[in-house]
N, C-alpha and C. Protein backbone atom coordinates (compact mmCIF):
# COMPACT_ATOMS: atom_id res chain seq x y z
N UNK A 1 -55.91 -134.73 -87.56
CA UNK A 1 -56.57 -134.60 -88.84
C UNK A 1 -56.67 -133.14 -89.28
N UNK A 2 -56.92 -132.18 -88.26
CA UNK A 2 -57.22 -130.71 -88.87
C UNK A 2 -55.12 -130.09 -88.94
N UNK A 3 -54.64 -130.74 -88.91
CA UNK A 3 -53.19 -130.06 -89.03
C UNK A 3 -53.17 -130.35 -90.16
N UNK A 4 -53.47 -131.67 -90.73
CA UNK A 4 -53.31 -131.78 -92.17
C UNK A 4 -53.66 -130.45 -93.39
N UNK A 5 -54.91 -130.08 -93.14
CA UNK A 5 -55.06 -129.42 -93.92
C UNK A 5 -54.98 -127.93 -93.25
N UNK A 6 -54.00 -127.63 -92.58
CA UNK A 6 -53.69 -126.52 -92.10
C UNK A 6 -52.57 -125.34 -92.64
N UNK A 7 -52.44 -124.18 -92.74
CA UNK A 7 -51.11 -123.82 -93.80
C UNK A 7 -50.34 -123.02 -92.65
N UNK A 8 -50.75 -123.37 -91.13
CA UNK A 8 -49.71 -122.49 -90.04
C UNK A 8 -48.82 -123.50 -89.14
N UNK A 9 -48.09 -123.16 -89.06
CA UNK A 9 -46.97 -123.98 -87.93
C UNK A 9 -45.92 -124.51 -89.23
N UNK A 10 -45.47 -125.34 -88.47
CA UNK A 10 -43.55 -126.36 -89.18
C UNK A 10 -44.06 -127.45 -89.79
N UNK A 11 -43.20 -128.01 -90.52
CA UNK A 11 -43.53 -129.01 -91.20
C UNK A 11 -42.00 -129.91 -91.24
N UNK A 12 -41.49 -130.77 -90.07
CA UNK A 12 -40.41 -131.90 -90.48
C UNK A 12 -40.13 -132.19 -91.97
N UNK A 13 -38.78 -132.74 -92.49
CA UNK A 13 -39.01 -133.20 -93.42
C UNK A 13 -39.82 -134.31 -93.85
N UNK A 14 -39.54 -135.26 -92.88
CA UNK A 14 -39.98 -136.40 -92.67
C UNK A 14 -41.85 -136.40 -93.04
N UNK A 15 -42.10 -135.02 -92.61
CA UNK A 15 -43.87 -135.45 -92.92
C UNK A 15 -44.00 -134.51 -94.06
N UNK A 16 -43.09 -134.37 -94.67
CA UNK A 16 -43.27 -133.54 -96.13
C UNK A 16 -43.02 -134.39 -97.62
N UNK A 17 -42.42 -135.35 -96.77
CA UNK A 17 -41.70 -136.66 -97.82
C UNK A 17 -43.13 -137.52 -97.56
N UNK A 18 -43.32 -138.10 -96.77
CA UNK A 18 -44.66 -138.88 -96.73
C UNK A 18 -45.73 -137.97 -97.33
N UNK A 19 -46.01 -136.83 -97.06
CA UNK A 19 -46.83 -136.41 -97.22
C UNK A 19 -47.30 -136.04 -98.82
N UNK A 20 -46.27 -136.05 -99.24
CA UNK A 20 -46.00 -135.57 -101.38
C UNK A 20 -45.82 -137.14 -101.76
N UNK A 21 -45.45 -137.94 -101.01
CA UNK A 21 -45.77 -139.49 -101.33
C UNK A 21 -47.21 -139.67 -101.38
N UNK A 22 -47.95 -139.44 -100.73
CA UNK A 22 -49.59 -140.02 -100.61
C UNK A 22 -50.15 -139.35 -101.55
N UNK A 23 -49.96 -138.06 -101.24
CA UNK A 23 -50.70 -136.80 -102.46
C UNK A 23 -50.54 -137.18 -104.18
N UNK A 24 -48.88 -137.76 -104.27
CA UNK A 24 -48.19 -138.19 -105.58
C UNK A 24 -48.94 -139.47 -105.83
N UNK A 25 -49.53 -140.24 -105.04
CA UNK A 25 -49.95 -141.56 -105.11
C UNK A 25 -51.38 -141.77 -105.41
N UNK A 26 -52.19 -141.17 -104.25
CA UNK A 26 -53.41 -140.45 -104.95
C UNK A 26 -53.93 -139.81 -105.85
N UNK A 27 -53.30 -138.95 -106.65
CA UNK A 27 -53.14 -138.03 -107.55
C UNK A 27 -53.11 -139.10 -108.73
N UNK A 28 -52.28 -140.47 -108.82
CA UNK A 28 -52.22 -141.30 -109.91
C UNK A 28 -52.96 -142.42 -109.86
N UNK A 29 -53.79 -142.18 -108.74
CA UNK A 29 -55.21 -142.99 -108.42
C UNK A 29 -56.13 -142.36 -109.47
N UNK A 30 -56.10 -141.47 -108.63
CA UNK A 30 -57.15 -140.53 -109.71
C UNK A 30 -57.19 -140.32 -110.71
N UNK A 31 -56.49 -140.20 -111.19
CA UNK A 31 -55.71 -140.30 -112.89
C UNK A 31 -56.27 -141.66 -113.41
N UNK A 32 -56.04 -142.60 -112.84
CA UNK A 32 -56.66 -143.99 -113.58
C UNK A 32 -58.30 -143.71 -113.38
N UNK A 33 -58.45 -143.16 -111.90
CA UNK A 33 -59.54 -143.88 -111.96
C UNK A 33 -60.74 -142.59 -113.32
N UNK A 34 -60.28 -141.42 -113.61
CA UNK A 34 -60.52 -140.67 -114.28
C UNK A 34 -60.92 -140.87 -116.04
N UNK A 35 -59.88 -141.44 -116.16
CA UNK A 35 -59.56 -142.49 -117.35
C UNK A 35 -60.74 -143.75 -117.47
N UNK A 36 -61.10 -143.99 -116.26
CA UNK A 36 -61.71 -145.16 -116.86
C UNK A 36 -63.09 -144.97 -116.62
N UNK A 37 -63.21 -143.72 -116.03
CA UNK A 37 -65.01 -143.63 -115.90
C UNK A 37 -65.74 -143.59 -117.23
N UNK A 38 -67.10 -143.77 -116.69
CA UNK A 38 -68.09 -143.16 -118.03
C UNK A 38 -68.21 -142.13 -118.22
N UNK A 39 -67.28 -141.12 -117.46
CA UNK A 39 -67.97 -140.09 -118.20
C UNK A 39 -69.02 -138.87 -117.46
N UNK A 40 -70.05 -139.60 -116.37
CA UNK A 40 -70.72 -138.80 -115.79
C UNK A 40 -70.67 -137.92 -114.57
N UNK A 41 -71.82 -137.40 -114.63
CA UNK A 41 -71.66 -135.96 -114.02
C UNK A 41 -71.04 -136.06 -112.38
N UNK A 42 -71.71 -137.46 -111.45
CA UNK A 42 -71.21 -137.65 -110.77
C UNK A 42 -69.59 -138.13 -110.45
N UNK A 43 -69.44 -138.45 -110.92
CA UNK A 43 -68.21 -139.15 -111.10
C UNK A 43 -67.50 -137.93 -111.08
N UNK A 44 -67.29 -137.22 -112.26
CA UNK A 44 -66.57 -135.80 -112.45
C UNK A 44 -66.86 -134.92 -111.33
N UNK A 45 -67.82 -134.75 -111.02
CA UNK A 45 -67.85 -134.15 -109.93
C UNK A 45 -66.82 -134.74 -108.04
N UNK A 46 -66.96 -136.03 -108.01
CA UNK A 46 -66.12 -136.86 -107.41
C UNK A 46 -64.47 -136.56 -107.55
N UNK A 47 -64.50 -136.40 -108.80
CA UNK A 47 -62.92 -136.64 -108.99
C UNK A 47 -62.63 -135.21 -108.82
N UNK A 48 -63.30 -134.09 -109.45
CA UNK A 48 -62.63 -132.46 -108.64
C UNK A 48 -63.35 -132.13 -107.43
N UNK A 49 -63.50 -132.78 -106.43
CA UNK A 49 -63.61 -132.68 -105.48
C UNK A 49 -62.20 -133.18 -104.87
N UNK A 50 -62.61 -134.49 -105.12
CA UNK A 50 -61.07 -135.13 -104.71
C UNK A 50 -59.73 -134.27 -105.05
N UNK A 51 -59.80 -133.87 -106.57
CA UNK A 51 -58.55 -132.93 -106.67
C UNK A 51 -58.45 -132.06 -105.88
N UNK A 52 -59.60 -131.38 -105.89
CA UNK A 52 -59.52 -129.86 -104.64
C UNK A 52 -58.91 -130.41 -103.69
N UNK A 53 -59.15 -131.66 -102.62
CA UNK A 53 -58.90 -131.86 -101.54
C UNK A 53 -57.20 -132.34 -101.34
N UNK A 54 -57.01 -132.84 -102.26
CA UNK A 54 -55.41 -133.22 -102.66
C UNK A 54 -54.56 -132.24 -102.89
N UNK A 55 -54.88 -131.20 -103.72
CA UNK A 55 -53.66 -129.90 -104.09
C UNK A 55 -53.79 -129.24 -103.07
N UNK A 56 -54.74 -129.07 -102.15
CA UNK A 56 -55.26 -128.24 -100.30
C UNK A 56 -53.86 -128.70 -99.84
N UNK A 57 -53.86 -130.12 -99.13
CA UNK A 57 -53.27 -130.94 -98.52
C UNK A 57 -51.97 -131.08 -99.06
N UNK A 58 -51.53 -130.62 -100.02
CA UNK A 58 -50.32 -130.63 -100.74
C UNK A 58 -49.90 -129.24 -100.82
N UNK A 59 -50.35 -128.13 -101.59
CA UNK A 59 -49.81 -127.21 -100.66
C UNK A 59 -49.76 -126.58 -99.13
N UNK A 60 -50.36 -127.01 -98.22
CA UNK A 60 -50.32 -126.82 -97.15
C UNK A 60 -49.50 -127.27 -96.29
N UNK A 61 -49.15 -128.84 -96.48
CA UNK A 61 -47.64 -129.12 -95.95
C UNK A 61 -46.11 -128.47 -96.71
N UNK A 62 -46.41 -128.49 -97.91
CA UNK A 62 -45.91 -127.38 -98.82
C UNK A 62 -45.05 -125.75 -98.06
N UNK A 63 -46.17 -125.64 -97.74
CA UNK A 63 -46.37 -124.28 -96.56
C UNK A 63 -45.46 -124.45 -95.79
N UNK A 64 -46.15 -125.08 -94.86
CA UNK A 64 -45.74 -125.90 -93.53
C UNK A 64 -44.01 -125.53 -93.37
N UNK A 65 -43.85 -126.52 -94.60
CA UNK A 65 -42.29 -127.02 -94.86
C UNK A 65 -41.46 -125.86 -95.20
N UNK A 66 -41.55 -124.46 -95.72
CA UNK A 66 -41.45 -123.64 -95.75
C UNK A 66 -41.19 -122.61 -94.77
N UNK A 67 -42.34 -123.01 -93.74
CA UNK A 67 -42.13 -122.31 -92.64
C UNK A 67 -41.08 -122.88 -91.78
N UNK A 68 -40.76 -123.62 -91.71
CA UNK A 68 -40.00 -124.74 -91.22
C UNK A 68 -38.28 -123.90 -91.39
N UNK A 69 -38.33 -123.57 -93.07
CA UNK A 69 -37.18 -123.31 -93.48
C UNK A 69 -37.15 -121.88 -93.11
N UNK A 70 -37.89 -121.03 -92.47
CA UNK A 70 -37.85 -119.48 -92.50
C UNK A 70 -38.69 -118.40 -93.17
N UNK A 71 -39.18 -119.35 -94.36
CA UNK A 71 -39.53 -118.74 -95.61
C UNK A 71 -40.99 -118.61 -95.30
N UNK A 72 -41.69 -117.71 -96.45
CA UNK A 72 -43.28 -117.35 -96.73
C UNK A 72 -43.82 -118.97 -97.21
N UNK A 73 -44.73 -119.65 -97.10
CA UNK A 73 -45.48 -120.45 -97.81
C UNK A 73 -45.66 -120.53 -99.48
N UNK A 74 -45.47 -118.87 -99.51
CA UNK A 74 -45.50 -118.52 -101.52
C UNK A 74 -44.15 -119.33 -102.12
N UNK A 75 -43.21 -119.30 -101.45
CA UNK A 75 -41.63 -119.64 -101.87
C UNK A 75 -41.50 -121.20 -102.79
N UNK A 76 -43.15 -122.16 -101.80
CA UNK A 76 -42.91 -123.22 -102.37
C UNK A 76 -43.13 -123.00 -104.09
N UNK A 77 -43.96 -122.12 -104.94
CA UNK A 77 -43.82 -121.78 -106.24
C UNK A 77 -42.96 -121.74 -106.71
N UNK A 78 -41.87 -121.44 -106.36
CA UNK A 78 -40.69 -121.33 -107.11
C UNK A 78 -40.26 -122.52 -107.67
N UNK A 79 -40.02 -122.77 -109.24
CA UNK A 79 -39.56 -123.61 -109.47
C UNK A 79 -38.13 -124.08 -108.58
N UNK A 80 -38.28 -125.97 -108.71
CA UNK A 80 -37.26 -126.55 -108.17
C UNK A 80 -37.16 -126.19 -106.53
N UNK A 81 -37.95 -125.39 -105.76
CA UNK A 81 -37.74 -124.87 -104.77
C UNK A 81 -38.05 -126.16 -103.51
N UNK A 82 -39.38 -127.05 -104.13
CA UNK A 82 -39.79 -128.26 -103.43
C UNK A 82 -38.55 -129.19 -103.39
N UNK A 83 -37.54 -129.53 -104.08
CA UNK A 83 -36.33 -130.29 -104.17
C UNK A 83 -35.71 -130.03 -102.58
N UNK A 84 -35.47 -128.23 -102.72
CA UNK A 84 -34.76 -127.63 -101.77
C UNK A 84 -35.35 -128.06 -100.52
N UNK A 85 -36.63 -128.17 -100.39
CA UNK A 85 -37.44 -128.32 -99.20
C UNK A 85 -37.03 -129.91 -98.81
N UNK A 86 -37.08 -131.15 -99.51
CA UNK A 86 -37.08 -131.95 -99.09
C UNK A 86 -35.67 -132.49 -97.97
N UNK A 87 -34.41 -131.63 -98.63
CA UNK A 87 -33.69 -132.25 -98.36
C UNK A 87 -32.82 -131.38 -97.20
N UNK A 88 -32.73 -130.05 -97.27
CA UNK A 88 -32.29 -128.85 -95.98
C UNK A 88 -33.50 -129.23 -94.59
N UNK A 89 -32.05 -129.28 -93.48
CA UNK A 89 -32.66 -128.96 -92.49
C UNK A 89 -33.30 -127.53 -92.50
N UNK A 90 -34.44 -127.94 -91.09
CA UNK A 90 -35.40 -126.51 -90.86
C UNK A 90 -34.29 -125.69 -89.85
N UNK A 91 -34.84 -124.35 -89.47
CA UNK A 91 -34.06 -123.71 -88.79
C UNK A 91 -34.25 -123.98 -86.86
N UNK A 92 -33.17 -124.31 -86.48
CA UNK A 92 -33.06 -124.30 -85.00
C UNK A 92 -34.12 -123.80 -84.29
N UNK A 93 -34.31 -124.38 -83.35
CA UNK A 93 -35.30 -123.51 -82.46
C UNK A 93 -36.62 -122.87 -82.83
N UNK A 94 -37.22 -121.95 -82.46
CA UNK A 94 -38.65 -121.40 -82.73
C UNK A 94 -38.20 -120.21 -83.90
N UNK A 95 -38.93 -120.13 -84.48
CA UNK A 95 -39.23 -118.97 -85.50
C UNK A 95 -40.26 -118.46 -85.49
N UNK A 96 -40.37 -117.14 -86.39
CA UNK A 96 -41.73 -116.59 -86.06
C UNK A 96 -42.79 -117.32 -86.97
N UNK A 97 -42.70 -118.75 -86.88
CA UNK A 97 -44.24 -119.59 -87.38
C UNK A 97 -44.37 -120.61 -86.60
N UNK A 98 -43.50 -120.62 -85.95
CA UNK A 98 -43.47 -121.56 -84.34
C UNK A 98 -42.99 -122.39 -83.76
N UNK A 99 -43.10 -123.16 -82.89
CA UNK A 99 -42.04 -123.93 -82.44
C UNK A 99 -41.37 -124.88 -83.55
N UNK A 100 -40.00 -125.21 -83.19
CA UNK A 100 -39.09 -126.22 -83.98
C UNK A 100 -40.01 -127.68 -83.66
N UNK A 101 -40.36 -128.37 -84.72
CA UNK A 101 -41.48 -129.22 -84.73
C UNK A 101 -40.33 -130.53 -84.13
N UNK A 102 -39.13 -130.75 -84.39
CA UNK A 102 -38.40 -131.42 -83.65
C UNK A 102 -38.13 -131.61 -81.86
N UNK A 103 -38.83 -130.47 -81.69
CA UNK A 103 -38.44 -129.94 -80.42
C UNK A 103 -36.72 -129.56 -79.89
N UNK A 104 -36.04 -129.31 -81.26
CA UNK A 104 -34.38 -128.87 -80.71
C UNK A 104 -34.79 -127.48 -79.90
């Protein structure tokens, strides 16, 4: 649970694809469920909480996945750059953000 919201070590593709799946899925939870409130303070308060906790958890595997590829965590900003992430292997072996999460 605390790797989740962590922005150090590798990130597989495999848990970067699930992981922008749940975030993407939640995110359009929230969206409805946003839409259909009354309105109040709690509620709003609920739902940017929830956001905070979703864009955390989304850039952080974000990160992750980044590090994975060699790169700074900032890189995922780059437009179109998340495309790049999903689909390139990470680099061989250990890098300086840590072991190859595959264990090659």
């Amino acid at each position: 649970m605390q790797k989740i919201f962590s922005f150090s070590g590798r990130a597989r593709r495999t848990e970067y694809w699930i992981t922008s799946f749940i975030v993407s899925l939640l995110g359009y939870v929230l969206e409805a469920l946003a839409e259909t409130s009354d309105g109040g303070v709690g509620m709003a308060f609920l739902i940017v909480l929830i956001s905070v906790l979703i864009i955390w958890v989304g850039l952080a595997v974000g990160a992750r996945r980044c590090h994975d590829l060699g790169h700074n965590g900032f890189w995922q900003l780059i437009p179109f750059y998340g495309i790049w992430m999903a689909f390139v292997n990470g680099q061989p072996g250990p890098n300086e953000y840590g072991e190859n999460p595959k264990g090659e």
